[in-house]
PDB file of N, CA and C in Angstrom:
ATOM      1  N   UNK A   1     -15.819  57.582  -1.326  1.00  0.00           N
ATOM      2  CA  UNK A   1     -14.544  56.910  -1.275  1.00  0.00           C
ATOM      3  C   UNK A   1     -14.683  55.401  -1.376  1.00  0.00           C
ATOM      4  N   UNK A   2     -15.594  54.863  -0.474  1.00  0.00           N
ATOM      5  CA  UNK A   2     -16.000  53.123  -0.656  1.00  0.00           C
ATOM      6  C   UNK A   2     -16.190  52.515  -1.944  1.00  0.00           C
ATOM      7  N   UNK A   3     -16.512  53.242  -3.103  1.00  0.00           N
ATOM      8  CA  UNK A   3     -16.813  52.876  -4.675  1.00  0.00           C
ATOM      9  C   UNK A   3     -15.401  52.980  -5.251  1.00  0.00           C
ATOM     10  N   UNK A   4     -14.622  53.436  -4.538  1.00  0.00           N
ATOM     11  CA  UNK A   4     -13.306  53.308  -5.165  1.00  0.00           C
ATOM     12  C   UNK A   4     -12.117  52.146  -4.694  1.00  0.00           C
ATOM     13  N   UNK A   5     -12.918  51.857  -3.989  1.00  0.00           N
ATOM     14  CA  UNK A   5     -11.921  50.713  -3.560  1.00  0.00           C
ATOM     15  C   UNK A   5     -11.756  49.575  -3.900  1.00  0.00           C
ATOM     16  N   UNK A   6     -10.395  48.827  -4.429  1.00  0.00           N
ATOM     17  CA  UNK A   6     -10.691  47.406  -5.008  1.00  0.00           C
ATOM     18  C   UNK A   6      -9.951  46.433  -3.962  1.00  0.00           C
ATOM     19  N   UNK A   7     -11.089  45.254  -4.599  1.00  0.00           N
ATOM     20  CA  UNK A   7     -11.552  44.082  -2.954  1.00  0.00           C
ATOM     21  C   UNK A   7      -9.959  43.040  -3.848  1.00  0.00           C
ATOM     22  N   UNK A   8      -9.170  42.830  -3.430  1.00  0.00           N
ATOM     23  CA  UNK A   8      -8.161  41.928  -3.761  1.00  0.00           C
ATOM     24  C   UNK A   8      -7.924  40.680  -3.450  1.00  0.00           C
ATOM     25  N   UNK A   9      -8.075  39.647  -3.720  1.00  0.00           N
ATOM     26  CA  UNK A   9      -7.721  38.116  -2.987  1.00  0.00           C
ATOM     27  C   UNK A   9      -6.377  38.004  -3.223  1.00  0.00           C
ATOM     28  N   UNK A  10      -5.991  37.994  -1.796  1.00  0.00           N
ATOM     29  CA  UNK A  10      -4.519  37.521  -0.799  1.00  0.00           C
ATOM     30  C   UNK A  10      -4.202  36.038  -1.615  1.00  0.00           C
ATOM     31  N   UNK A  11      -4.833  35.331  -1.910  1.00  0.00           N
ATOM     32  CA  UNK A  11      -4.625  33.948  -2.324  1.00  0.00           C
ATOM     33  C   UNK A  11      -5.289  33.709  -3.804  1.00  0.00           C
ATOM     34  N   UNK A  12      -4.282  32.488  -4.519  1.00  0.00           N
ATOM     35  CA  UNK A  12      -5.152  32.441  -5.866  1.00  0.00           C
ATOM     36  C   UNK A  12      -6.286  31.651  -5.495  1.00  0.00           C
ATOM     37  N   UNK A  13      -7.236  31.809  -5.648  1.00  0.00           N
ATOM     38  CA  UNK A  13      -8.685  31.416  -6.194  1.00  0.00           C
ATOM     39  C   UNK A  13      -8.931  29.223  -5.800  1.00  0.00           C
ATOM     40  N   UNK A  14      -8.041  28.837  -6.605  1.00  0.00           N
ATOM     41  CA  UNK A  14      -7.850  27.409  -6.186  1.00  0.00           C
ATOM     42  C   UNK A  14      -7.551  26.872  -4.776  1.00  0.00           C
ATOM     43  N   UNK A  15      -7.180  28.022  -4.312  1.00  0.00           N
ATOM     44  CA  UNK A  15      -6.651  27.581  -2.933  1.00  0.00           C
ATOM     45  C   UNK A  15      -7.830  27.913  -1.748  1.00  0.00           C
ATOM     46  N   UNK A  16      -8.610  29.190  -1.999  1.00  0.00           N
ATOM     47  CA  UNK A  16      -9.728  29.614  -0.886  1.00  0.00           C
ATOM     48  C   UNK A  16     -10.465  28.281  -0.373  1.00  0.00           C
ATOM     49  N   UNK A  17     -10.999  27.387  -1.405  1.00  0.00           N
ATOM     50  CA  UNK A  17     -12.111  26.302  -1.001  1.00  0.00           C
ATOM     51  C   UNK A  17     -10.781  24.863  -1.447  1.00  0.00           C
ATOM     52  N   UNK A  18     -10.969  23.840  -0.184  1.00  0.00           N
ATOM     53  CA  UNK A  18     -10.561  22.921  -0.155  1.00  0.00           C
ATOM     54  C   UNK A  18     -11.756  21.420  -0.691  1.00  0.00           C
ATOM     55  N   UNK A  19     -11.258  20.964  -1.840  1.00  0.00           N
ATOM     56  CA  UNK A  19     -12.461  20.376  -2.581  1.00  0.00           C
ATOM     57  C   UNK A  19     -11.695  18.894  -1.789  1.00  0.00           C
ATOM     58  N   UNK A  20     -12.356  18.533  -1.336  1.00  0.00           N
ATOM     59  CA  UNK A  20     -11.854  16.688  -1.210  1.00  0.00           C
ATOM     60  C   UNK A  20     -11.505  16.076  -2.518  1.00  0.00           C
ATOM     61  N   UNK A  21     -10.256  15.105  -2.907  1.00  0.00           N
ATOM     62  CA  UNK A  21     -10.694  14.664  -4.508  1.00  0.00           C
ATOM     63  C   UNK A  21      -9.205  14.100  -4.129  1.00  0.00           C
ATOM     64  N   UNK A  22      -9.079  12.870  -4.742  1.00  0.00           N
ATOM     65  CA  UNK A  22      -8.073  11.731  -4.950  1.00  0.00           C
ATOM     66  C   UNK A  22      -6.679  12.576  -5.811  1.00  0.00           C
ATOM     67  N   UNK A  23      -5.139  12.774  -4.650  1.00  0.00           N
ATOM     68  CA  UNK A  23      -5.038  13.438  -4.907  1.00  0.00           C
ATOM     69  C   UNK A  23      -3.800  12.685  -6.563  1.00  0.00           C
ATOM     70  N   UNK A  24      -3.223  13.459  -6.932  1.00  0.00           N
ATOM     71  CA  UNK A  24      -2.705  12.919  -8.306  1.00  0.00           C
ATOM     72  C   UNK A  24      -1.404  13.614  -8.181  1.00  0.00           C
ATOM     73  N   UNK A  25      -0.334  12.365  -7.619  1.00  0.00           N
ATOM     74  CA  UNK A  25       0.690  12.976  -7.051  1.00  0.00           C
ATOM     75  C   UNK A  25       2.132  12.669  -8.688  1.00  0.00           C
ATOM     76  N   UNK A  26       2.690  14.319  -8.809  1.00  0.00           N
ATOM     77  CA  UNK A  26       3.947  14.392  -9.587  1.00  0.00           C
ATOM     78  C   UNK A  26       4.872  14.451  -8.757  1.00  0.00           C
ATOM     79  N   UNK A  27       6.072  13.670  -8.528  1.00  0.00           N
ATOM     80  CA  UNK A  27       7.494  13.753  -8.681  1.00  0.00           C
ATOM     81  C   UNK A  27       8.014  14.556  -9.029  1.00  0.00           C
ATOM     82  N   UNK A  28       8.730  15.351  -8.019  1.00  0.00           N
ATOM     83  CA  UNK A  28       9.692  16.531  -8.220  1.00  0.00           C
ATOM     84  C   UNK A  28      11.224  15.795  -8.259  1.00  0.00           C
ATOM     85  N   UNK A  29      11.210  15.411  -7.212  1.00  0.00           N
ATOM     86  CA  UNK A  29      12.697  15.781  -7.003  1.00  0.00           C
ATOM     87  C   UNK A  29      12.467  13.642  -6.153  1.00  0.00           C
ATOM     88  N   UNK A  30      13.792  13.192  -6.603  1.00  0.00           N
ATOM     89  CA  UNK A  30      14.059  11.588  -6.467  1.00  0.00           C
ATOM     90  C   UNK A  30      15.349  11.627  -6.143  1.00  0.00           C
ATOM     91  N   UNK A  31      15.513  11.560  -4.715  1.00  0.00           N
ATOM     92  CA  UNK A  31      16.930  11.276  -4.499  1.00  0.00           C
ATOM     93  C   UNK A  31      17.321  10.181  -3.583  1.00  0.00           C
ATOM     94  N   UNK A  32      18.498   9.725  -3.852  1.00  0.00           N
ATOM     95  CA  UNK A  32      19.230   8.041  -2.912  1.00  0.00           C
ATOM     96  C   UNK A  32      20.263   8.751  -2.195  1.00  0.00           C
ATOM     97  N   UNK A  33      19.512   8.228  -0.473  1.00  0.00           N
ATOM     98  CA  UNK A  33      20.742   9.172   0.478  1.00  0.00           C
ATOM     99  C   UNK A  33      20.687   8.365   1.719  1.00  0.00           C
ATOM    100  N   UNK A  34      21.023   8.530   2.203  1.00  0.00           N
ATOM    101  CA  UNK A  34      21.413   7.238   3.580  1.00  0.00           C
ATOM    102  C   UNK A  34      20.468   8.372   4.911  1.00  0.00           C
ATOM    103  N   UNK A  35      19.972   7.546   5.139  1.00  0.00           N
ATOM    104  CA  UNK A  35      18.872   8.069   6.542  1.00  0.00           C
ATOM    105  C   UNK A  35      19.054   7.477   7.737  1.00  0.00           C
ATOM    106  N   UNK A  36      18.531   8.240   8.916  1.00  0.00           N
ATOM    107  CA  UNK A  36      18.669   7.648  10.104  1.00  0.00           C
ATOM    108  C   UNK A  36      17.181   7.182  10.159  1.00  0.00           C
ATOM    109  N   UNK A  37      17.045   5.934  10.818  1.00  0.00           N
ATOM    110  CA  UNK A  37      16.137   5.535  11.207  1.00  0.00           C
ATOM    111  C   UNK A  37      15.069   5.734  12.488  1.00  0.00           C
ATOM    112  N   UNK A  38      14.246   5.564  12.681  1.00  0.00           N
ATOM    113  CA  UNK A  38      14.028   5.692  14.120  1.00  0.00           C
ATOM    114  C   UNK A  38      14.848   5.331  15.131  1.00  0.00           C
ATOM    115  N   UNK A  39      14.863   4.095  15.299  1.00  0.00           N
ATOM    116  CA  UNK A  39      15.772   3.228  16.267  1.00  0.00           C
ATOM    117  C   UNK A  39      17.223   3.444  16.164  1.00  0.00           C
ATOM    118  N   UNK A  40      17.679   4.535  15.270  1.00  0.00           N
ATOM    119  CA  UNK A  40      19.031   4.896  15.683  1.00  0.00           C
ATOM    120  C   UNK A  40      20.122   4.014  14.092  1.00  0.00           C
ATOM    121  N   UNK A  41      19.639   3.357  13.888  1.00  0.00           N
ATOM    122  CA  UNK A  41      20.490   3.011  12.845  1.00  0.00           C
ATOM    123  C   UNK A  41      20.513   3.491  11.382  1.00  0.00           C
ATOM    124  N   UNK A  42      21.545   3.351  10.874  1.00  0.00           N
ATOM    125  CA  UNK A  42      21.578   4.303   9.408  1.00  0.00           C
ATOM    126  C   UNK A  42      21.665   3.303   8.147  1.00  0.00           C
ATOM    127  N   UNK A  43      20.652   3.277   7.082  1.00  0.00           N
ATOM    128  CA  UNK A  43      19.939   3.439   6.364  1.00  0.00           C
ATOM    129  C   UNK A  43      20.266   3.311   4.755  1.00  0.00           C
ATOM    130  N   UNK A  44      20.759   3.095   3.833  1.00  0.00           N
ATOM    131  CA  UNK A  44      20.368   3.845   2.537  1.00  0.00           C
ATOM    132  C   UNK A  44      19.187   3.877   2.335  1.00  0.00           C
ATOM    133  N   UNK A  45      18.215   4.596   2.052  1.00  0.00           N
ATOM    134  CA  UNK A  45      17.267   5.164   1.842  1.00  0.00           C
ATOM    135  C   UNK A  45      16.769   6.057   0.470  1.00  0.00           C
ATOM    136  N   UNK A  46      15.931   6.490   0.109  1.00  0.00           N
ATOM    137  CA  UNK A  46      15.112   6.766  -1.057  1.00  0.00           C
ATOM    138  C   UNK A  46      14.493   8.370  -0.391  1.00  0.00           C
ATOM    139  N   UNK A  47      14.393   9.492  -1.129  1.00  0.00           N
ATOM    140  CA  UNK A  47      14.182  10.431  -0.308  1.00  0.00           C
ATOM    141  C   UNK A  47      13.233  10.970  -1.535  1.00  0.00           C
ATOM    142  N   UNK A  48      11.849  11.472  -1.411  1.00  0.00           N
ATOM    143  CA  UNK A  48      10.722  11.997  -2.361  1.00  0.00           C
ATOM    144  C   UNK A  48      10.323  12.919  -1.971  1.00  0.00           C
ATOM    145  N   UNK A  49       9.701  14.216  -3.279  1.00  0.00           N
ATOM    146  CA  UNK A  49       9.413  15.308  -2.522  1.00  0.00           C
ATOM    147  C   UNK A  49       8.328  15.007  -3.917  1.00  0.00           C
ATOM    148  N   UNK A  50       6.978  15.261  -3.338  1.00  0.00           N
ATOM    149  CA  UNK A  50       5.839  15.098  -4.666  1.00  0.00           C
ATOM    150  C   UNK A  50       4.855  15.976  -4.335  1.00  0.00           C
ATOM    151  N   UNK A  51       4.584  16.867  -5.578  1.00  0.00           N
ATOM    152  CA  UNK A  51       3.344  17.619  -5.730  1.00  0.00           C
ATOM    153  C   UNK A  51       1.923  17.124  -5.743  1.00  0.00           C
ATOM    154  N   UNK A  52       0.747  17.552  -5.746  1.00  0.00           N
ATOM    155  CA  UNK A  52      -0.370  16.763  -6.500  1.00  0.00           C
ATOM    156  C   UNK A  52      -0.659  18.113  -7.658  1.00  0.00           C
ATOM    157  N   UNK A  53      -1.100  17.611  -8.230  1.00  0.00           N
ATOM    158  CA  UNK A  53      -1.288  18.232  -9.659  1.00  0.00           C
ATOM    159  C   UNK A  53      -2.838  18.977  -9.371  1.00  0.00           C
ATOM    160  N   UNK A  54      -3.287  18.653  -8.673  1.00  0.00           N
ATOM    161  CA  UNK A  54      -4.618  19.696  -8.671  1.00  0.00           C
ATOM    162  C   UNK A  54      -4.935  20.289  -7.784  1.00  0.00           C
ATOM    163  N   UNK A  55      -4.010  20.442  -6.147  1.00  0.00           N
ATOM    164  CA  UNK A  55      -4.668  21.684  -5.327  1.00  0.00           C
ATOM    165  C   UNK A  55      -2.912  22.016  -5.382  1.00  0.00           C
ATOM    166  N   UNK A  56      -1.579  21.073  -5.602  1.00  0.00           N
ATOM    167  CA  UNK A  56      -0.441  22.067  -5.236  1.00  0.00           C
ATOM    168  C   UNK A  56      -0.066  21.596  -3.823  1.00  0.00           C
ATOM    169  N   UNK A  57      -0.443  20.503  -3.118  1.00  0.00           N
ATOM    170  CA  UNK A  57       0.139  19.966  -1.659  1.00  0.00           C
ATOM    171  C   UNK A  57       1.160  19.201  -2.203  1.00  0.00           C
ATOM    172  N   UNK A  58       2.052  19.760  -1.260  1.00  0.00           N
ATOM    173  CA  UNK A  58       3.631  18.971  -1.082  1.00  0.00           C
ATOM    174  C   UNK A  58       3.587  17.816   0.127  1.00  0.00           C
ATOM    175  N   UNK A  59       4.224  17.073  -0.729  1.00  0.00           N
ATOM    176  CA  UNK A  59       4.483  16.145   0.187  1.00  0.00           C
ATOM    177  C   UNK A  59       6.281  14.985   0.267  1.00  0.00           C
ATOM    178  N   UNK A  60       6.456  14.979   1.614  1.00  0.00           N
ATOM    179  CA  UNK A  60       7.871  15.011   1.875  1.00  0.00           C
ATOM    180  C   UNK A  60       7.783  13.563   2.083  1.00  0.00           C
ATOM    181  N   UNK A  61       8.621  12.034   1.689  1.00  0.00           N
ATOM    182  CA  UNK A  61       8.624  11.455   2.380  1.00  0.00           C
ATOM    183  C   UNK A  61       9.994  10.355   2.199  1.00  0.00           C
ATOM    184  N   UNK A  62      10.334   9.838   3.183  1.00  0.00           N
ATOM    185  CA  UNK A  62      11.450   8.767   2.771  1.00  0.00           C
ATOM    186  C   UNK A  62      11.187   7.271   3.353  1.00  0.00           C
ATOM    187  N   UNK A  63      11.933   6.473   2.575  1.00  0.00           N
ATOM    188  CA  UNK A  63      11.524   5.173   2.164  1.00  0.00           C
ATOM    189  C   UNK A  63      12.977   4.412   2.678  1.00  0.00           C
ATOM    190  N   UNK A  64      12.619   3.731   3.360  1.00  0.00           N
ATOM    191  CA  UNK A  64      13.533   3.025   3.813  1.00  0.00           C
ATOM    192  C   UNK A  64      14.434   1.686   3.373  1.00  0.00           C
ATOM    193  N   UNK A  65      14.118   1.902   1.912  1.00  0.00           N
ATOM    194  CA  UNK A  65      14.880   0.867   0.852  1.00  0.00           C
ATOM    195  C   UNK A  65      15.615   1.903  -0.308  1.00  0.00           C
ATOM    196  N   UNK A  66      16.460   1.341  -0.167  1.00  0.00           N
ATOM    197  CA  UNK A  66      17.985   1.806  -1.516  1.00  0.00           C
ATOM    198  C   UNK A  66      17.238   2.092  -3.037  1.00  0.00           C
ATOM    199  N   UNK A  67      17.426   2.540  -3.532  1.00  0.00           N
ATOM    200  CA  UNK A  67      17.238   2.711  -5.536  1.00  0.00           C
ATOM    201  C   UNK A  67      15.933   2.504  -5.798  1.00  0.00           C
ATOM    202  N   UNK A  68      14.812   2.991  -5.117  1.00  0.00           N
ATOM    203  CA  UNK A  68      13.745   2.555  -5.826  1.00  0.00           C
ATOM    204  C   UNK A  68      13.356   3.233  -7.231  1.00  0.00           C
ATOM    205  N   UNK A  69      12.192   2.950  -7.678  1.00  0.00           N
ATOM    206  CA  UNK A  69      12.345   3.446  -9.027  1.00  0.00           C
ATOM    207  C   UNK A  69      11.436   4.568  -8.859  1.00  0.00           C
ATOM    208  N   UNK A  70      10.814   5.321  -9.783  1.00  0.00           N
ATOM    209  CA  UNK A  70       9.808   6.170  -9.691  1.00  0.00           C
ATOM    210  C   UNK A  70       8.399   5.821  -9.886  1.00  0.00           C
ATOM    211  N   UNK A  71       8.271   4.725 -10.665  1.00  0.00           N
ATOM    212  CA  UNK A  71       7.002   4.123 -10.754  1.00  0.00           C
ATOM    213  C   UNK A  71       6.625   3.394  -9.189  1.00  0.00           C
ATOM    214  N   UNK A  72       7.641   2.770  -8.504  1.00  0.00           N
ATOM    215  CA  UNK A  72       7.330   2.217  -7.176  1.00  0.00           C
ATOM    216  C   UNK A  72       6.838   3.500  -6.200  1.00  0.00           C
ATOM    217  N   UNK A  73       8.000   4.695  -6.061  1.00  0.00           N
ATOM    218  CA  UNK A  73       7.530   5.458  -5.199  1.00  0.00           C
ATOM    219  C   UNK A  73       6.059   6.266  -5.567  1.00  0.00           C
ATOM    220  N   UNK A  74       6.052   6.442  -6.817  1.00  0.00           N
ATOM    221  CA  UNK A  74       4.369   6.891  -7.017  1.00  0.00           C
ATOM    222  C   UNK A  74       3.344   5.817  -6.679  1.00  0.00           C
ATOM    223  N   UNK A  75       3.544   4.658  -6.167  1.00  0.00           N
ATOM    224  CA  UNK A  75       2.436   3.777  -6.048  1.00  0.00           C
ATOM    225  C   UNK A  75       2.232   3.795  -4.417  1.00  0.00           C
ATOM    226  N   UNK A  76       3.296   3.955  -3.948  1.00  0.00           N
ATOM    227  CA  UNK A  76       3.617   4.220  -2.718  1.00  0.00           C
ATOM    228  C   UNK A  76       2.995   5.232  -1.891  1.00  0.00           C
ATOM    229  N   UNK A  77       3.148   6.014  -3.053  1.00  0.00           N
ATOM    230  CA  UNK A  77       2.733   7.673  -1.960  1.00  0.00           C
ATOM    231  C   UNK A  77       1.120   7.372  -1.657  1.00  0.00           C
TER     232      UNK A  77
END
C-alpha cells in the first residue's frame, strides 16, 4: 500500500524556503483617504497596499501626506 501513495506539497514550492533578498515591491492598489492619526487627529492621507514580486509578501501601509504619487510611495516603502 506505501508505494501507492502520493507525497503532495500543501504549499507552492517558492514559499517552503525563505531566501533573504532585497525585496522588489509592485503597487497594487493607491488610494487618497483621510486617516486617523495616532494622537487622535484626522488626516488626509495616502493609503498603499504593495506586493514584492519575488516571494509574494504584502505589505499594508499609510502615509500621512495627501496625493502622493506612485513613484514617491515606491521609494518609500
Amino acid at each position: 500500500m506505501f508505494h501507492r501513495y502520493h507525497f503532495r506539497s500543501l504549499r507552492k514550492p517558492r514559499q517552503l524556503l525563505f531566501i533573504p533578498h532585497g525585496h522588489r515591491w509592485e503597487i497594487l492598489k493607491l488610494q487618497h483617504l483621510g486617516a486617523m492619526s495616532p494622537s487622535g487627529r484626522a488626516y488626509p492621507s495616502t493609503y498603499v497596499i504593495a506586493r514584492c514580486q519575488g516571494c509574494g509578501v504584502r505589505k499594508h501601509k499609510v502615509f500621512y501626506n495627501s496625493h502622493l504619487k506612485v513613484s514617491q510611495c515606491r521609494r518609500w516603502l
